[in-house]
Protein backbone atom coordinates (compact mmCIF):
# COMPACT_ATOMS: atom_id res chain seq x y z
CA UNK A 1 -7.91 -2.22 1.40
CA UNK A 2 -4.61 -3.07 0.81
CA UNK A 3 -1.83 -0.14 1.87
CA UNK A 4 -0.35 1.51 -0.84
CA UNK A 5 3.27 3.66 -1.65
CA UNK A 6 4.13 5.50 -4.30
CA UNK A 7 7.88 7.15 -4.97
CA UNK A 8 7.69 10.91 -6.26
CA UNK A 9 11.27 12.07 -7.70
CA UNK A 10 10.83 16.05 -7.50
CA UNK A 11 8.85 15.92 -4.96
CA UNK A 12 9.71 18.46 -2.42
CA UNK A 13 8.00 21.46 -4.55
CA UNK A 14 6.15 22.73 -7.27
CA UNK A 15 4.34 19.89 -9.78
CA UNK A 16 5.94 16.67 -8.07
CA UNK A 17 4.70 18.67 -4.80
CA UNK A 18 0.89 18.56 -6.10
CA UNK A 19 1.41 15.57 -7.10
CA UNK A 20 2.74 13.51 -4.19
CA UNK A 21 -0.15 15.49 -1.87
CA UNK A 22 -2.82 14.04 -4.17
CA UNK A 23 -1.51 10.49 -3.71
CA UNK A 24 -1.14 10.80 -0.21
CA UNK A 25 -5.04 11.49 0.12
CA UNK A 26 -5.76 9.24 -1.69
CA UNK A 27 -3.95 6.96 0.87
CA UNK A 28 -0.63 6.57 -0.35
CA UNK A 29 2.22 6.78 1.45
CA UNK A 30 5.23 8.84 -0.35
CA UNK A 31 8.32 8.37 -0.41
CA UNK A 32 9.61 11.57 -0.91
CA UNK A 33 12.39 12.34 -3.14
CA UNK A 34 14.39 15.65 -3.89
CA UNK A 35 17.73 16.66 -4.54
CA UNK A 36 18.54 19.90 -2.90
CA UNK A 37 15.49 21.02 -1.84
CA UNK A 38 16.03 19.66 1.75
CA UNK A 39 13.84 22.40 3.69
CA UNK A 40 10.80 22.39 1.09
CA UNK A 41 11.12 18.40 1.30
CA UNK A 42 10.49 18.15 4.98
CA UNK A 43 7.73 21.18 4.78
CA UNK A 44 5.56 18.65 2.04
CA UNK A 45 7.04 15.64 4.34
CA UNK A 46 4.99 17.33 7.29
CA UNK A 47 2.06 18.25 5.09
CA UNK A 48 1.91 14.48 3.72
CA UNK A 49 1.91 12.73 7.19
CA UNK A 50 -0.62 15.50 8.22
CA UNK A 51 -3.26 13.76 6.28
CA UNK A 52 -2.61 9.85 7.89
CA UNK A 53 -0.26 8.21 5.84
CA UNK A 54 3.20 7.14 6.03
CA UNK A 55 5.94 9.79 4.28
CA UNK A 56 10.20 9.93 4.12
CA UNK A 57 12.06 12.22 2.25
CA UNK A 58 14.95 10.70 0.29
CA UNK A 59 17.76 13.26 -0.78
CA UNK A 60 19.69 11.69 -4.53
CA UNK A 61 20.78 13.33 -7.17
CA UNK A 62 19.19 12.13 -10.02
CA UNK A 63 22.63 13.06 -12.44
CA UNK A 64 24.18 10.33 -10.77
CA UNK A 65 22.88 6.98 -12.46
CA UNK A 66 25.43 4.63 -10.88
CA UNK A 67 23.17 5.28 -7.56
CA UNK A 68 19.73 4.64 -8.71
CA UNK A 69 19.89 0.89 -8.57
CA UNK A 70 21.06 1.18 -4.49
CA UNK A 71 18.19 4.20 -4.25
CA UNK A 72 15.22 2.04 -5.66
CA UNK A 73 16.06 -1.12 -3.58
CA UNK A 74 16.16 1.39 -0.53
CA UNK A 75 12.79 2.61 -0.98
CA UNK A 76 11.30 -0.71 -1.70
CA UNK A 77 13.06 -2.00 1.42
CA UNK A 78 11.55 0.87 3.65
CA UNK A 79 7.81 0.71 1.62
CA UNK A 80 7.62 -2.60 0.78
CA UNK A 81 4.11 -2.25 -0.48
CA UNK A 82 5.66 0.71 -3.58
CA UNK A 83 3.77 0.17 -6.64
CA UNK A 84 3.82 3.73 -7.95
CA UNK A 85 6.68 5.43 -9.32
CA UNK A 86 5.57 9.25 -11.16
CA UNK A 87 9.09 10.71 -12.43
CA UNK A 88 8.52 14.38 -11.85
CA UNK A 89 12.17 14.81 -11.39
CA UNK A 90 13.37 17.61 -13.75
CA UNK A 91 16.19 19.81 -14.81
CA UNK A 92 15.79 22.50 -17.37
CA UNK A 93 18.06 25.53 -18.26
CA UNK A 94 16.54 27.56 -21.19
CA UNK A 95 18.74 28.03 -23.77
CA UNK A 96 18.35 27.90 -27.83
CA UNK A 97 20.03 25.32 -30.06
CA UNK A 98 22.59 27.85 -31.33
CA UNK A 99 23.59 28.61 -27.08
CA UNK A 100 23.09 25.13 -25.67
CA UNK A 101 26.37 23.73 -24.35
CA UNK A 102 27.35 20.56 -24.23
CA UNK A 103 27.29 20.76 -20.17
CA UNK A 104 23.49 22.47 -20.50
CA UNK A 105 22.67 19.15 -22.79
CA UNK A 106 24.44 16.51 -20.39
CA UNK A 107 22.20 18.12 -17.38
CA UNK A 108 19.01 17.61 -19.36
CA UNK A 109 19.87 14.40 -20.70
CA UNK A 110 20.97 12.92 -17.27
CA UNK A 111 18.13 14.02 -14.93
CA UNK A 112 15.10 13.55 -17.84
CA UNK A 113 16.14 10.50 -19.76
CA UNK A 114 18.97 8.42 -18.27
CA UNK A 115 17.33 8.73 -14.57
CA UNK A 116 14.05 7.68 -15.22
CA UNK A 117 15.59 4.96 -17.66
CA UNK A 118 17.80 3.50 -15.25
């Protein structure tokens, strides 16, 4: 079997959490991304090499898209065998059209579209 690596944005908790565990028993390792979750990443860091495989945690903010390119040729440099990217990277302030600002909208649209995109 050949090894495997798969990058999790939003890792550190909640779905991306659940989501980087189940890869990693399934033999994955993770590289382990969160943004300022830096306790809760190296609690599911721990977990993940727990069950065998290989697991960093990678702090970026995912607003800046000028630093993605540098970020994604880092991983593949320290898990040269990535195939897997899940983008569970999110940002989400509730608001209704009438009371979304334009700073609310810029969040959203930098973390869930232009990250991923880029």
């Amino acid at each position: 079997m050949s090894k495997k690596a798969a990058l999790v944005t939003g890792s550190a908790i909640r779905l991306g959490e659940a989501i980087a565990i189940a890869l990693a028993k399934d033999g994955y390792d993770i590289a382990l991304h969160y943004n300022s979750s830096a306790s809760a990443a190296e609690e599911t860091k721990a977990e993940i090499q727990s069950l065998g495989v290989q697991c960093e945690a990678f702090q970026l903010n995912l607003r800046k898209a000028d630093d993605m390119p540098d970020f994604v040729k880092d991983e593949v440099i320290r898990f040269p065998h990535l195939s897997v990217l899940v983008n569970s990277a999110s940002a989400y302030t509730q608001a209704t059209i009438e009371n979304t600002t334009t700073a609310i909208f810029d969040q959203q649209f930098d973390v869930n579209i232009k990250a991923p995109f880029f």
